[in-house]
PDB file of N, CA and C in Angstrom:
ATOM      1  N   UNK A   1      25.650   3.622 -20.910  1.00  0.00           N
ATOM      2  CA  UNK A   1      24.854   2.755 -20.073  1.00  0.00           C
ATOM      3  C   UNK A   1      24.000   3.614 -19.141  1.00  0.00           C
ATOM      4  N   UNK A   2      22.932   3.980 -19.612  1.00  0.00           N
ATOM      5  CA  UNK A   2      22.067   4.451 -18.730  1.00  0.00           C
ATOM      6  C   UNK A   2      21.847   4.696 -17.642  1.00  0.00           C
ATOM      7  N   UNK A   3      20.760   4.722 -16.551  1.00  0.00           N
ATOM      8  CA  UNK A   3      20.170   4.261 -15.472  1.00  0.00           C
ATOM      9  C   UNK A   3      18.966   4.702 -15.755  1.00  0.00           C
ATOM     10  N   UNK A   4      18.111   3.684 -15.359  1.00  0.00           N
ATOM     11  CA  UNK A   4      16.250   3.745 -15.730  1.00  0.00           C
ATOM     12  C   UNK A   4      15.830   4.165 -13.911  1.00  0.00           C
ATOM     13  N   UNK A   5      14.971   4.775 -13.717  1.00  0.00           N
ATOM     14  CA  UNK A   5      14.098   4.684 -12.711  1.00  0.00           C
ATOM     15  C   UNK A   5      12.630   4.022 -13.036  1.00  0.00           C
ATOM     16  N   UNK A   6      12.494   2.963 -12.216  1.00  0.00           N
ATOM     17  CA  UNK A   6      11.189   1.907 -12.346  1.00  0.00           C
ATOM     18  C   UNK A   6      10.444   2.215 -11.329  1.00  0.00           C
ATOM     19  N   UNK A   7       9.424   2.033 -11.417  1.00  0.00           N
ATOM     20  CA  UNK A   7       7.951   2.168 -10.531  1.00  0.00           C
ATOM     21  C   UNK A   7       7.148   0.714 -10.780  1.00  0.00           C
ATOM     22  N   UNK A   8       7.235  -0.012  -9.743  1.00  0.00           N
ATOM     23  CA  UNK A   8       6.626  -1.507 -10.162  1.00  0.00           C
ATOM     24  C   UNK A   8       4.659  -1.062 -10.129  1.00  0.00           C
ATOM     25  N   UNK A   9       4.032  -1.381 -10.802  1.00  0.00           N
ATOM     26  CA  UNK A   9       2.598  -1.710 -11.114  1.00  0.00           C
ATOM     27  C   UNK A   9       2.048  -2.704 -10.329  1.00  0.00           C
ATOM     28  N   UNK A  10       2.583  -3.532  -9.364  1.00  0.00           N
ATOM     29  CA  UNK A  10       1.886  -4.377  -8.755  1.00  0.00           C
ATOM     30  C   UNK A  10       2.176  -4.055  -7.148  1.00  0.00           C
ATOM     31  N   UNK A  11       3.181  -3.808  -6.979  1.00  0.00           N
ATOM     32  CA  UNK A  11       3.630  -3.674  -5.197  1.00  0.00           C
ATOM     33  C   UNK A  11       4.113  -2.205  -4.736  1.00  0.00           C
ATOM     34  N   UNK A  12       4.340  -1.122  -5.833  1.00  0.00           N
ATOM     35  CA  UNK A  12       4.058   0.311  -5.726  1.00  0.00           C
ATOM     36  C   UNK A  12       6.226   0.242  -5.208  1.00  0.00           C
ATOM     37  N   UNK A  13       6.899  -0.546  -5.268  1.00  0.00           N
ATOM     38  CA  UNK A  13       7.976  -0.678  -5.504  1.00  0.00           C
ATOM     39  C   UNK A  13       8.886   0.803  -6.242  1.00  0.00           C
ATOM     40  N   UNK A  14       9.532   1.879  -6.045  1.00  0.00           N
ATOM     41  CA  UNK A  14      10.465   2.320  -6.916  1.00  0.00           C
ATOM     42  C   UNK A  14      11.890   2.191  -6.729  1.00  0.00           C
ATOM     43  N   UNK A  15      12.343   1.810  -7.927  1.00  0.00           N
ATOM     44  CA  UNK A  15      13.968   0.812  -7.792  1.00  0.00           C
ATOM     45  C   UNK A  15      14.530   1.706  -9.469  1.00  0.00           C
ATOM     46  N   UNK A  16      15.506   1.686  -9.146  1.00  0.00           N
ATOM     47  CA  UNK A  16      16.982   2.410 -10.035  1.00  0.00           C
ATOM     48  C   UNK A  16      17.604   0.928 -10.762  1.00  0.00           C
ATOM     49  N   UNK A  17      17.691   1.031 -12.352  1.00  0.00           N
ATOM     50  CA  UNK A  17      18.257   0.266 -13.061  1.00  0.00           C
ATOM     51  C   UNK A  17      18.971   0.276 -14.127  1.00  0.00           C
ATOM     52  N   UNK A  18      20.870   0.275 -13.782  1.00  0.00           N
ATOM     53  CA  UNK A  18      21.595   0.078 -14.715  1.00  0.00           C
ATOM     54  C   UNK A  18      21.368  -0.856 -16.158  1.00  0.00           C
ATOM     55  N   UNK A  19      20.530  -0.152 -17.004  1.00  0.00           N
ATOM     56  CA  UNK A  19      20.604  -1.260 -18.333  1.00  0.00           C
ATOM     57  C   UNK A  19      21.584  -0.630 -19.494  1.00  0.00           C
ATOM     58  N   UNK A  20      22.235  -1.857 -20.454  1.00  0.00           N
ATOM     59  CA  UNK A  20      23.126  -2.758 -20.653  1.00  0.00           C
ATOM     60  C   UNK A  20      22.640  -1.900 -22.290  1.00  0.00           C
ATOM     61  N   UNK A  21      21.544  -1.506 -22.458  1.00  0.00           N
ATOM     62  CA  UNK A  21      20.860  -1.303 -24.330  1.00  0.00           C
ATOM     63  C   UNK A  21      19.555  -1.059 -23.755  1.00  0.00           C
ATOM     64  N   UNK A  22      19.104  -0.222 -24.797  1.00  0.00           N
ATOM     65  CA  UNK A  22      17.885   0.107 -24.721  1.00  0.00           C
ATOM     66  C   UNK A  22      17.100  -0.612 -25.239  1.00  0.00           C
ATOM     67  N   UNK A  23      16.950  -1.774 -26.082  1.00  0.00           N
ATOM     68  CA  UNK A  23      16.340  -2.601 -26.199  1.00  0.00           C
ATOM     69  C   UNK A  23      15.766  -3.992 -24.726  1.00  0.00           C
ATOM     70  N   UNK A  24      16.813  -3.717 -23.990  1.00  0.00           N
ATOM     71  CA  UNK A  24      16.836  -4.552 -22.458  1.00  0.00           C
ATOM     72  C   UNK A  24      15.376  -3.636 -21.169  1.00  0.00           C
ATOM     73  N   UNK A  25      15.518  -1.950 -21.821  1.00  0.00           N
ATOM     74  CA  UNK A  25      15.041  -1.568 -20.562  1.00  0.00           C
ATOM     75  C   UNK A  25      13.529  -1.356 -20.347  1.00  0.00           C
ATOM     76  N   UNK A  26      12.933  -2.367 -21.547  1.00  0.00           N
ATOM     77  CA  UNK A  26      11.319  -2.582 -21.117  1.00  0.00           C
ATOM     78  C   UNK A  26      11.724  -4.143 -20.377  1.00  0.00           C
ATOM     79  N   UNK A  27      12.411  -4.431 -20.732  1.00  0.00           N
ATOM     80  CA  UNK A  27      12.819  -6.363 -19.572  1.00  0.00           C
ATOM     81  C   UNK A  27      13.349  -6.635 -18.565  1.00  0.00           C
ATOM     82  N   UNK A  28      12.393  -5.299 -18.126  1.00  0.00           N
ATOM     83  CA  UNK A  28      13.234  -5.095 -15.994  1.00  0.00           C
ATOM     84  C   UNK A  28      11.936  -5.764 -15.283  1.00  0.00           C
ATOM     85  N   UNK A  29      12.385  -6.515 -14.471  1.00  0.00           N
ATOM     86  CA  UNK A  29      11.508  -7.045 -13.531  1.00  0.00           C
ATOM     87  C   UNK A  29      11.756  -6.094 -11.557  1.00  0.00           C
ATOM     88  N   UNK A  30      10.221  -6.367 -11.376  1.00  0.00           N
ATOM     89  CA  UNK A  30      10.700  -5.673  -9.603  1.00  0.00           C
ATOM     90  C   UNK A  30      12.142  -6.210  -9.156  1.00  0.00           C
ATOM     91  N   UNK A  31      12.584  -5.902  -7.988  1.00  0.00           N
ATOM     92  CA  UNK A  31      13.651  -6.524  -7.430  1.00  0.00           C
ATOM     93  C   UNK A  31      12.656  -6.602  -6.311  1.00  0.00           C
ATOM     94  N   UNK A  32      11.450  -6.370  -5.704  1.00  0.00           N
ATOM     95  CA  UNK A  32      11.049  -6.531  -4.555  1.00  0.00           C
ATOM     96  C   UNK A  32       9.769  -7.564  -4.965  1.00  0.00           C
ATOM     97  N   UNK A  33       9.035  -7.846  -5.784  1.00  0.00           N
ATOM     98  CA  UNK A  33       8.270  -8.999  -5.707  1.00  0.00           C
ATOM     99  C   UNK A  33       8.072  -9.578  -7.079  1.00  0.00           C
ATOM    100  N   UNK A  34       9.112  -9.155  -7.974  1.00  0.00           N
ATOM    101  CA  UNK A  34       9.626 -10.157  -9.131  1.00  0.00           C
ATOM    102  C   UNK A  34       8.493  -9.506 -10.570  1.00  0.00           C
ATOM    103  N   UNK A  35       7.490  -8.894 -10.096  1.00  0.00           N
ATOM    104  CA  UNK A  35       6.650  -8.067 -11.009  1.00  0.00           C
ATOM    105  C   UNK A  35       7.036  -8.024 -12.880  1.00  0.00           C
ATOM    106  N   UNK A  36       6.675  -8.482 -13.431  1.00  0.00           N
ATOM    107  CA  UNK A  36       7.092  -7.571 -14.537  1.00  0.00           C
ATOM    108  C   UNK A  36       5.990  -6.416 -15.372  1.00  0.00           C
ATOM    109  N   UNK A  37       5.821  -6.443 -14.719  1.00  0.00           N
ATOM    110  CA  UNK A  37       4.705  -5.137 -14.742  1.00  0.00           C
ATOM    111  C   UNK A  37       5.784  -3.931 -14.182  1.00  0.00           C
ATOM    112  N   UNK A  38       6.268  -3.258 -14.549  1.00  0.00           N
ATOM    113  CA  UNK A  38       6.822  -1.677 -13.997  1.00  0.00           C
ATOM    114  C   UNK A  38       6.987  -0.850 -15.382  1.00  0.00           C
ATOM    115  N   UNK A  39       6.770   0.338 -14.936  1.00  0.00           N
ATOM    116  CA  UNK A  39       6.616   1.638 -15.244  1.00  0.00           C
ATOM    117  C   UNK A  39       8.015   2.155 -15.230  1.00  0.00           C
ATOM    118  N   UNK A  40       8.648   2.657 -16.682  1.00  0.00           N
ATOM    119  CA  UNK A  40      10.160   3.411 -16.373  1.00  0.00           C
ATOM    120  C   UNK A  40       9.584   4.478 -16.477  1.00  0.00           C
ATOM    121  N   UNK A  41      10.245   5.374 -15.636  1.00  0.00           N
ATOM    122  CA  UNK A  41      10.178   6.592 -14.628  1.00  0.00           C
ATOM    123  C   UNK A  41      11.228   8.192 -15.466  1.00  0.00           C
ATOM    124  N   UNK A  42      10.856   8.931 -15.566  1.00  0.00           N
ATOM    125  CA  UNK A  42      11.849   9.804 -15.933  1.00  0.00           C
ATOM    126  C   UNK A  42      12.727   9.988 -14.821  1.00  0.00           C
ATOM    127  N   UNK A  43      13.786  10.460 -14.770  1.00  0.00           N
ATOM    128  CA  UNK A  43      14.525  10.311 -13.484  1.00  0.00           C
ATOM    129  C   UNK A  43      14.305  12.292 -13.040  1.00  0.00           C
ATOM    130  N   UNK A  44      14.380  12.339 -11.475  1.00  0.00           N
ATOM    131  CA  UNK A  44      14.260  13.601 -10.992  1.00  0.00           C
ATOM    132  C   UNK A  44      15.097  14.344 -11.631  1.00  0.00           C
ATOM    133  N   UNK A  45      16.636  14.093 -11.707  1.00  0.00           N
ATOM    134  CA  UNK A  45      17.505  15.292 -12.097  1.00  0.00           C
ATOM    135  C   UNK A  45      17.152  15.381 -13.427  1.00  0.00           C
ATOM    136  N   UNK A  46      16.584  14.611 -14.275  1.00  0.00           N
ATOM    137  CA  UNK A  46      16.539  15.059 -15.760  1.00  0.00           C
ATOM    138  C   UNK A  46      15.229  16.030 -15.640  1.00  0.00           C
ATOM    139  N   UNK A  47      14.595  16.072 -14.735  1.00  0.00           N
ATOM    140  CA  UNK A  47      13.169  17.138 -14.469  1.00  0.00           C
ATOM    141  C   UNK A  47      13.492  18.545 -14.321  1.00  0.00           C
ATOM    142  N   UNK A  48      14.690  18.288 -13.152  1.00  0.00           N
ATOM    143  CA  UNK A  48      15.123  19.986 -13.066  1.00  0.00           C
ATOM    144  C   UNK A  48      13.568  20.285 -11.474  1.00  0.00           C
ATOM    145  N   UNK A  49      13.191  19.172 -11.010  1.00  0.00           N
ATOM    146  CA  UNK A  49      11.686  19.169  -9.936  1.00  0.00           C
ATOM    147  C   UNK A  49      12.509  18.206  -9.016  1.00  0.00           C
ATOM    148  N   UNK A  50      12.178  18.197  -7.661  1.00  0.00           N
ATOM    149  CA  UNK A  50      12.653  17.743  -6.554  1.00  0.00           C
ATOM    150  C   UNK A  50      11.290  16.472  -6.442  1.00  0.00           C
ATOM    151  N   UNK A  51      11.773  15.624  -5.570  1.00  0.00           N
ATOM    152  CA  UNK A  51      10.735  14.763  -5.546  1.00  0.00           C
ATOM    153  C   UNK A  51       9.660  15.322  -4.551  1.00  0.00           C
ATOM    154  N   UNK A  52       9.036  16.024  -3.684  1.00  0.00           N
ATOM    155  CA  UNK A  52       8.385  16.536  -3.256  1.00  0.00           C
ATOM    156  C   UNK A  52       7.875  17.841  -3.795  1.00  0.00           C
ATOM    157  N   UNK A  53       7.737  18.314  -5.087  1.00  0.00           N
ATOM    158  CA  UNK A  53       7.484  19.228  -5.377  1.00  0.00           C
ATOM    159  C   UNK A  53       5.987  18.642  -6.374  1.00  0.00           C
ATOM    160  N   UNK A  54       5.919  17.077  -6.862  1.00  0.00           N
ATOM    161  CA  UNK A  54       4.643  16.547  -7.100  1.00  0.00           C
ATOM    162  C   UNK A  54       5.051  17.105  -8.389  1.00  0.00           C
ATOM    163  N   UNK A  55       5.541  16.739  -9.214  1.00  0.00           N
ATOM    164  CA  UNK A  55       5.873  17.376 -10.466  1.00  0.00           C
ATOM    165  C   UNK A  55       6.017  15.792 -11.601  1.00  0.00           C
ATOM    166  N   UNK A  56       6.012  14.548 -10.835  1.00  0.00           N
ATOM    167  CA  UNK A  56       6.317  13.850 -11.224  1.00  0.00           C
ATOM    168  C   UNK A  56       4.808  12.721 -10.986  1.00  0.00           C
ATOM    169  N   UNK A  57       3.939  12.349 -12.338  1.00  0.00           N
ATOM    170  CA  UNK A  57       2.896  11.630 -12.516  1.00  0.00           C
ATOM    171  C   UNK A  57       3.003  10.073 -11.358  1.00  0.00           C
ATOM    172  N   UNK A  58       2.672   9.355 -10.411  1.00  0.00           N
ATOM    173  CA  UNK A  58       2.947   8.078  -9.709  1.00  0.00           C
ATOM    174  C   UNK A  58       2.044   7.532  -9.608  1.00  0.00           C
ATOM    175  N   UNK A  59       1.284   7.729 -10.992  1.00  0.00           N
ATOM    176  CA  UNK A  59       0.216   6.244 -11.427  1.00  0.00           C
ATOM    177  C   UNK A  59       1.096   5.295 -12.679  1.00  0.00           C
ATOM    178  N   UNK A  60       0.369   4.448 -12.301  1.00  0.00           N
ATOM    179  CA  UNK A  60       1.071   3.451 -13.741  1.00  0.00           C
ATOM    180  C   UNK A  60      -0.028   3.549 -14.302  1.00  0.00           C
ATOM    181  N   UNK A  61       0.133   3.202 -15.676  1.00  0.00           N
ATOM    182  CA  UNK A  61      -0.545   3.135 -17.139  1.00  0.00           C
ATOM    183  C   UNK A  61      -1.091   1.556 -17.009  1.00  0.00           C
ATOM    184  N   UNK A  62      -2.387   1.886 -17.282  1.00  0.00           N
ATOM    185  CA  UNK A  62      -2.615   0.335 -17.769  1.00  0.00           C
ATOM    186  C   UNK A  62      -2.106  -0.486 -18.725  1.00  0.00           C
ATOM    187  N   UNK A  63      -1.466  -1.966 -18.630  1.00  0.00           N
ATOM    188  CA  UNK A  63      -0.955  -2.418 -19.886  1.00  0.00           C
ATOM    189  C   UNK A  63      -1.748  -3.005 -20.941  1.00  0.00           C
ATOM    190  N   UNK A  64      -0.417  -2.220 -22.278  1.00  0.00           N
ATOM    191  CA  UNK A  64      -1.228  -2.179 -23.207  1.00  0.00           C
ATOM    192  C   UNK A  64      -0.655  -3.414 -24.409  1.00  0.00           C
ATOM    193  N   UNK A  65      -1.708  -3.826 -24.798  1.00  0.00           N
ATOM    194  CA  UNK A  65      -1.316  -4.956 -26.047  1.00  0.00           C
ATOM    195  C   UNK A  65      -0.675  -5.917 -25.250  1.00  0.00           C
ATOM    196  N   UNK A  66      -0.771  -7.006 -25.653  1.00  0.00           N
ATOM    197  CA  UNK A  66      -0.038  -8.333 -25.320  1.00  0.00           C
ATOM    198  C   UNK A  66       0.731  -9.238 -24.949  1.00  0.00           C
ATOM    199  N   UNK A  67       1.254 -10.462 -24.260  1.00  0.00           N
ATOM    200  CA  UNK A  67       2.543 -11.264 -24.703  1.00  0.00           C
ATOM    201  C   UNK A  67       2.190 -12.521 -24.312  1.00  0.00           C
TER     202      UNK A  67
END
């Protein structure tokens, strides 16, 4: 069971998420303004980069294709 780091696309939100399958962890919504627009995040310790070292991209991607 994982943990995802999310970056919400609408309210600039970053929130930590225990998912269940990897099929679940594009179907995370914000926890701060319900968004489903977010960005999963590589997490810092898998970088081996501190979060102030700017090593880590904090734009979101425009979305792509449909629903």
């Amino acid at each position: 069971m994982p943990i995802y780091a999310y970056r919400c696309c609408q309210c600039g939100a970053e929130f930590e998420k225990l998912v269940l399958s990897a099929a679940k962890a594009d179907q995370v919504t914000c926890p701060a303004c319900q968004a489903e627009q977010v960005e999963r995040r590589p997490a810092l310790f898998g970088l081996g980069a501190s979060a102030s070292s700017g090593a880590v991209d904090r734009s979101c991607a425009p979305a792509v294709g449909g629903g």
